[in-house]
Protein backbone atom coordinates (compact mmCIF):
# COMPACT_ATOMS: atom_id res chain seq x y z
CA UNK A 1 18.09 190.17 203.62
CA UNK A 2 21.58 192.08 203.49
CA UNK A 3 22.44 194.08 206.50
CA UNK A 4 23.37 197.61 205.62
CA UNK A 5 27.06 198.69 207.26
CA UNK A 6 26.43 201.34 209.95
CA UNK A 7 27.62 205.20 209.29
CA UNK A 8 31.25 206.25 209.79
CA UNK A 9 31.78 209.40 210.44
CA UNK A 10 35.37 211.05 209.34
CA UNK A 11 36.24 214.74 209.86
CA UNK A 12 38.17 216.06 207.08
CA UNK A 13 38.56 219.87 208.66
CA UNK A 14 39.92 220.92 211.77
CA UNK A 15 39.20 224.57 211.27
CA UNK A 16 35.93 226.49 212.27
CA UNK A 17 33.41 226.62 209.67
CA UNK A 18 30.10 226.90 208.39
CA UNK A 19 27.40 225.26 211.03
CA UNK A 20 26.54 226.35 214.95
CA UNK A 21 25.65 222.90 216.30
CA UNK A 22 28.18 220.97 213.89
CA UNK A 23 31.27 223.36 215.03
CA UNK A 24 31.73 224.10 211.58
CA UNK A 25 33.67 221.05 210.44
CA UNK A 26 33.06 219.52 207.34
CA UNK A 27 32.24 216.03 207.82
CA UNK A 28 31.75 212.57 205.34
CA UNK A 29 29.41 210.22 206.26
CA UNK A 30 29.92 206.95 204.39
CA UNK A 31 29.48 203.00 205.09
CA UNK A 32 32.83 201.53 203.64
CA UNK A 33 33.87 200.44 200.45
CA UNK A 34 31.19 202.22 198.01
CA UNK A 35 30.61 206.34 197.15
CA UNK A 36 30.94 208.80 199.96
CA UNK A 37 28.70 211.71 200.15
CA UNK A 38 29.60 215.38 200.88
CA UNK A 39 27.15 216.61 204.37
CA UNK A 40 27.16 220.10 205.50
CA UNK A 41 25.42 220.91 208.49
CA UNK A 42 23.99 224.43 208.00
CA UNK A 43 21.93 226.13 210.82
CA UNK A 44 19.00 227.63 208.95
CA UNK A 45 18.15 229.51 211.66
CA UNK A 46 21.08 232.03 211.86
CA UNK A 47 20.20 235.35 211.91
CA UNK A 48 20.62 237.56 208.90
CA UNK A 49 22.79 240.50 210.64
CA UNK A 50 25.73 237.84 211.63
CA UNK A 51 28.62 238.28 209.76
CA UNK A 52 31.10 235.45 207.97
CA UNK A 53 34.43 235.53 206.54
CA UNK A 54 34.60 232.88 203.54
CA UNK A 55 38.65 231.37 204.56
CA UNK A 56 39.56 229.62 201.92
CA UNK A 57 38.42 227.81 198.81
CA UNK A 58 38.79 223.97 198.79
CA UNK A 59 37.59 220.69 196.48
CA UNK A 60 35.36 218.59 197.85
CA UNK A 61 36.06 215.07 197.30
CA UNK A 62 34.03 213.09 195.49
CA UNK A 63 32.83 216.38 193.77
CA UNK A 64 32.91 218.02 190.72
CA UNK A 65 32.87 221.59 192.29
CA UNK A 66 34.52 223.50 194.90
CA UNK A 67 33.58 224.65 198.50
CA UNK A 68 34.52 227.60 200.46
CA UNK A 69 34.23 227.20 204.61
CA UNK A 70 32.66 230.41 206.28
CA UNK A 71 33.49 231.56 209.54
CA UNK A 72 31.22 233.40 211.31
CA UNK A 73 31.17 236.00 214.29
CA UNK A 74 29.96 235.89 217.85
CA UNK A 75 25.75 237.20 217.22
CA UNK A 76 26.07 241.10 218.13
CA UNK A 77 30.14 241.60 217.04
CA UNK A 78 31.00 243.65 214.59
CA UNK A 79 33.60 243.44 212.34
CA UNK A 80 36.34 246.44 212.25
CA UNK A 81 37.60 247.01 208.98
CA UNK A 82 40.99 249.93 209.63
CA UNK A 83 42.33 249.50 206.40
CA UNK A 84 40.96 248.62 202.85
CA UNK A 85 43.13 245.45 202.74
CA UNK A 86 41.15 243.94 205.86
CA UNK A 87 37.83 244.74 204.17
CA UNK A 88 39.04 243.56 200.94
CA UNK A 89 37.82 239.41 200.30
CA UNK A 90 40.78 236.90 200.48
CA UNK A 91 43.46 236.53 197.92
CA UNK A 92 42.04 233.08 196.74
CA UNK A 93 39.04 234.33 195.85
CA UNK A 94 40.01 236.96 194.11
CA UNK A 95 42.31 234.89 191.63
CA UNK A 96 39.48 232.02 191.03
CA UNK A 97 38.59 231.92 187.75
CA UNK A 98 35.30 232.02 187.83
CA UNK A 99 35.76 234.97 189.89
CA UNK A 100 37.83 236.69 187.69
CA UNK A 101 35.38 235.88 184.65
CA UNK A 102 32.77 237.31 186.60
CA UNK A 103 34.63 240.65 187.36
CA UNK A 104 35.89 240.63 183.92
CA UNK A 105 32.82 240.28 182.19
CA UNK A 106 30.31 243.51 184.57
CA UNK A 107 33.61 245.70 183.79
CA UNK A 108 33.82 245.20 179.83
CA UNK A 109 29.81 244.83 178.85
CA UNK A 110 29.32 248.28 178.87
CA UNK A 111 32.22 248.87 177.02
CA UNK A 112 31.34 246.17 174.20
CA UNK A 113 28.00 247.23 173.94
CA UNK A 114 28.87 250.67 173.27
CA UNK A 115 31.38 249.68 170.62
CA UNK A 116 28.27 247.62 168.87
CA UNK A 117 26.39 250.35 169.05
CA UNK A 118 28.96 252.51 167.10
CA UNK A 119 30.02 249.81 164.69
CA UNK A 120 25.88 249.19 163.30
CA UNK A 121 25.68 253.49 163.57
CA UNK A 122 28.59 254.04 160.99
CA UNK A 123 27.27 250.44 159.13
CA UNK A 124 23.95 252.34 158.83
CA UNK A 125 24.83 255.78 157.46
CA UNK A 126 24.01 257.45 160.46
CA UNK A 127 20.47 257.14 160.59
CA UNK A 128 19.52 255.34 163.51
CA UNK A 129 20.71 257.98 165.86
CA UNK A 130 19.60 260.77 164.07
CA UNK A 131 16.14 258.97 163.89
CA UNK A 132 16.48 258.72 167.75
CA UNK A 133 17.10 262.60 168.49
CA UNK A 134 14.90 263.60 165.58
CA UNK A 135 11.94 261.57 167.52
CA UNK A 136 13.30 263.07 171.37
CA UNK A 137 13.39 266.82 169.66
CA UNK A 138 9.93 266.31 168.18
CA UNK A 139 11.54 267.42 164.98
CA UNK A 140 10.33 264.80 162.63
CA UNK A 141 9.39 261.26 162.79
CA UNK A 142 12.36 258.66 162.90
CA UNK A 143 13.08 256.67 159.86
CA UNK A 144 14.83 253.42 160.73
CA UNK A 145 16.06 251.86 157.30
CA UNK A 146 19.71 250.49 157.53
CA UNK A 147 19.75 247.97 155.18
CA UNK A 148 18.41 250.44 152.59
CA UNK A 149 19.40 253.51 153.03
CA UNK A 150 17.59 256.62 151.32
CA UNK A 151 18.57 257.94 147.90
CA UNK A 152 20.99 261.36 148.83
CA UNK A 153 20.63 264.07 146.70
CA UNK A 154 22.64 264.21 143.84
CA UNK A 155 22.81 260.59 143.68
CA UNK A 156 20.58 259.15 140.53
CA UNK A 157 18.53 256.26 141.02
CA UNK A 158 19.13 253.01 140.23
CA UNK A 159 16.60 251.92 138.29
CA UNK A 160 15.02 248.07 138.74
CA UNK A 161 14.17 245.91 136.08
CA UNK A 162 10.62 244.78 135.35
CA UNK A 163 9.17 241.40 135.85
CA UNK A 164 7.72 240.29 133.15
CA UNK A 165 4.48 238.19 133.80
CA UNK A 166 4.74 235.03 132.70
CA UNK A 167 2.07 234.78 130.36
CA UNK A 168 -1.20 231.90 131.20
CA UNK A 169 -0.93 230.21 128.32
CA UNK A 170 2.69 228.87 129.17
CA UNK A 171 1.11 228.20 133.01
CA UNK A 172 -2.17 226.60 131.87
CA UNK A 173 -1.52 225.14 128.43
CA UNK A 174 -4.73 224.60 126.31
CA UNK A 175 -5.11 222.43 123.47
CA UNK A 176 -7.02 223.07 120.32
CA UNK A 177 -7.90 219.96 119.47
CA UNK A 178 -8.69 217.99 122.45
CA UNK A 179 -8.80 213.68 122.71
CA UNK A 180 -11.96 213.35 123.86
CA UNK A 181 -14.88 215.59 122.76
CA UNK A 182 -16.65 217.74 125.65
CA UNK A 183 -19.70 215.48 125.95
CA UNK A 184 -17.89 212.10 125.48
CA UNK A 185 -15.00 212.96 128.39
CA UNK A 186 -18.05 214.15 130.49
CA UNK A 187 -19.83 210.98 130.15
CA UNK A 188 -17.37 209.06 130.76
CA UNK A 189 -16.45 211.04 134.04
CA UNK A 190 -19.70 210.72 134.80
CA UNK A 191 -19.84 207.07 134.78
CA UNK A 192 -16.29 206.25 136.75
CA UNK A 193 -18.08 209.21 139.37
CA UNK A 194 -21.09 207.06 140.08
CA UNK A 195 -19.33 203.93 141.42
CA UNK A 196 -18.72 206.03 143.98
CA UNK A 197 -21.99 207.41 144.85
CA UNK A 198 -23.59 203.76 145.17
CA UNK A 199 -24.69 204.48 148.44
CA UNK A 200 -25.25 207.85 148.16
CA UNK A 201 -28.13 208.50 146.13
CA UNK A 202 -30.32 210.81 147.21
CA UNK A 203 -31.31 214.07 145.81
CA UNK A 204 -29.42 215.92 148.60
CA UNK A 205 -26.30 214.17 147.37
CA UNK A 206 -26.71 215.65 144.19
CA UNK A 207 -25.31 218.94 144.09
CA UNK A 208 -21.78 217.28 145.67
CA UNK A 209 -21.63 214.81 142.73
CA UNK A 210 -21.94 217.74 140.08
CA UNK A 211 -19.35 219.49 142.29
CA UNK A 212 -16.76 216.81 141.67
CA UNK A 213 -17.99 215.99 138.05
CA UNK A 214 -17.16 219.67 136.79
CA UNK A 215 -14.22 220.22 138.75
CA UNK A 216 -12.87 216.34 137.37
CA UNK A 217 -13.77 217.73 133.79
CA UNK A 218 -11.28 220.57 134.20
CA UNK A 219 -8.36 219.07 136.09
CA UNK A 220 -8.40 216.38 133.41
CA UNK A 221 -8.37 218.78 130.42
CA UNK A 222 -5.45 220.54 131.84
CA UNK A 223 -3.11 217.64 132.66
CA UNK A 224 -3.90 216.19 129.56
CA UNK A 225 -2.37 219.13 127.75
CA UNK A 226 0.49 219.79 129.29
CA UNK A 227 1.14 215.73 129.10
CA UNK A 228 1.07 216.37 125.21
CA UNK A 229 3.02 219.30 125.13
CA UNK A 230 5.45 217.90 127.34
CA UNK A 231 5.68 214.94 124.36
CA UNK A 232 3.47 211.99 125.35
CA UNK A 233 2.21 210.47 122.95
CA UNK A 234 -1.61 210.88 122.21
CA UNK A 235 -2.06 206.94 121.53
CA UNK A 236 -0.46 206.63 124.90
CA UNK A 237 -2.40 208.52 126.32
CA UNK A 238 -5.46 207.02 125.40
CA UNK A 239 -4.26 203.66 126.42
CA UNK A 240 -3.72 204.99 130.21
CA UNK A 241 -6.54 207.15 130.29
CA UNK A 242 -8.52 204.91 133.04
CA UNK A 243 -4.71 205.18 135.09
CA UNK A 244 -4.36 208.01 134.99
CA UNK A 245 -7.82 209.03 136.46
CA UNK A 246 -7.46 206.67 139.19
CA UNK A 247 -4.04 208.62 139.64
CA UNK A 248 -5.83 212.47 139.84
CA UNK A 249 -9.24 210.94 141.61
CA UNK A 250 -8.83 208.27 143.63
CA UNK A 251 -7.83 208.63 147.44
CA UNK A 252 -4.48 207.87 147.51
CA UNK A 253 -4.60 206.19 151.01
CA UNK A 254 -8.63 205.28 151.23
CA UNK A 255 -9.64 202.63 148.37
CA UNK A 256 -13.26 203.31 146.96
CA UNK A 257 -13.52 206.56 147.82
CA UNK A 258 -12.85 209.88 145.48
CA UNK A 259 -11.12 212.96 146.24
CA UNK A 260 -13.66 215.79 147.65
CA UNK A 261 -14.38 218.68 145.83
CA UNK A 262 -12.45 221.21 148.04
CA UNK A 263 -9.24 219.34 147.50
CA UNK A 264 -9.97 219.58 143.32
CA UNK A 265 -10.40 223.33 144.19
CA UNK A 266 -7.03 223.22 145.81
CA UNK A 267 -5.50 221.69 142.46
CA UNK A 268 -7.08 224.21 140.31
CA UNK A 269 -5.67 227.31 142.36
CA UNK A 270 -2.30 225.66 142.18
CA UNK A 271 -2.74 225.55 138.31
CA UNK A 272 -3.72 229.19 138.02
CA UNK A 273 -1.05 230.34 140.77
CA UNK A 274 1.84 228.01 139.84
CA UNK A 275 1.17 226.69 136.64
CA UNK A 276 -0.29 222.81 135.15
CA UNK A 277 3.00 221.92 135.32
CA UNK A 278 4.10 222.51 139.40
CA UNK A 279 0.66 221.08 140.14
CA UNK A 280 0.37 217.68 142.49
CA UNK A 281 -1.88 215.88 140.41
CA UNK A 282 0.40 216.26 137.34
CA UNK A 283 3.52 215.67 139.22
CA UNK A 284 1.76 212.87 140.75
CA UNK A 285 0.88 211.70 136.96
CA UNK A 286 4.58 212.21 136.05
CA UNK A 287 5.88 209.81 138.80
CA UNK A 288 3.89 207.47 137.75
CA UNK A 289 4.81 207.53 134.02
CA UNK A 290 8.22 206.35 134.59
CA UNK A 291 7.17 202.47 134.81
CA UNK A 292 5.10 202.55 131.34
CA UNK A 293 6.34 200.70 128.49
């Protein structure tokens, strides 16, 4: 095994310092050759009412910040401060920067923050702080409303335009004549539903097969006209009509299984809120158009 070198000990300060027991120098301990490390020996057991004079402010090797050496008084002195200059800090800590950010920054924040407050009281008409004094007189209750600022009087409204609804037939197109008769889509539906209730065919599996059967019915008819009015062809159409059922109710991740009826519920309040046309299932249709031939 590898012998480790034994301390060294180096002072690097002559002058008194921070530390009872250490006599305040600042000292490196290091075993030759690699990275030194920065020990201060601080007596934690000082009492609070002794007093310290920071001396100077020095870089501590190996360090990224800076140290300043305290030197403390005898326990029971008292320091005796005849003018202002004695009790003012030292000169070097006064023109740190960090320091001078400090100082900077506690004797300017008021003064910025009142300035703010000005600049958003004339931006806002004048009616946050006469909301504020109406509410601390009891006069009236505030109003707080900068962005939009009440009509004055004398001043004629602007009036807004009207959104026109857009009307459901452009949202939920309809055909007259359908592709597939009421009863024949239904039976077919009705068939491609059952290969997936092989194993589930009880009576109390019933009403969740009718569920999806009539909600199927109606996503179909709906997709199927806006495909037409969009301009597919209805021969097409017919041709990809077992696609595109496996596209609006298959699972698209789990194979054999069919979408539940909540999620069909889900596409039909899209249809109604956003129209056929933003819908998943016919975007999903859509997609899947652009590799027919």
């Amino acid at each position: 095994m590898r012998q480790r070198r034994a301390l060294r000990q180096f002072t690097l300060s002559t002058g008194k310092s921070a530390g009872r027991n250490s006599s305040g120098r600042i000292t490196v301990f290091h075993r030759g050759g690699g990275s030194k490390r920065l020990q201060r020996r601080i007596d934690l057991k000082r009492k609070t009412e002794s007093i310290g004079v920071v001396e100077r402010i020095e870089r501590a090797p190996n360090r990224s910040s800076r140290i300043a050496p305290v030197r403390w008084f005898p326990r029971g002195g008292v320091r005796q401060c005849n003018t202002i200059e004695e009790f003012a800090p030292p000169r070097k800590i006064l023109e740190s920067k960090s320091t001078t950010t400090y100082i900077f920054g506690r004797k300017y924040f008021k003064v910025f923050a009142l300035l703010l407050v000005l600049l958003f009281h004339w931006y806002s008409g004048g009616e946050i702080l006469e909301g504020f004094v109406a509410a601390c007189d009891g006069r009236r209750e505030p109003s707080f409303d900068p962005i939009y600022p009440p009509q004055r009087d004398g001043q004629p409204a602007i009036p807004q335009p009207e959104v026109q609804p857009v009307p459901r037939a452009i949202l939920v197109p309809e055909l007259e004549h359908p592709l597939l008769s009421d009863r024949q889509r239904r039976a077919e539906l009705q068939t491609r539903l059952a290969f997936f209730f092989q194993e589930r065919n009880e009576a109390r599996h019933l009403p969740i097969y009718l569920g999806i059967l009539d909600k199927q019915f109606l996503v179909e008819k709906r997709v199927e006209a806006a495909l037409v009015q969009d301009g597919f062809s209805p021969q097409m159409l017919s041709r990809r009509k077992w696609e595109i059922r496996s596209i609006l109710f298959s699972h698209p991740t789990r194979v054999g299984t069919a979408i539940a009826e909540n999620t069909l519920n889900r596409y039909l309040a899209q249809m109604e809120r956003e129209g056929t046309r933003q819908s998943l299932p016919y975007l999903r249709v859509i997609r899947a158009s652009r590799f027919w031939v």
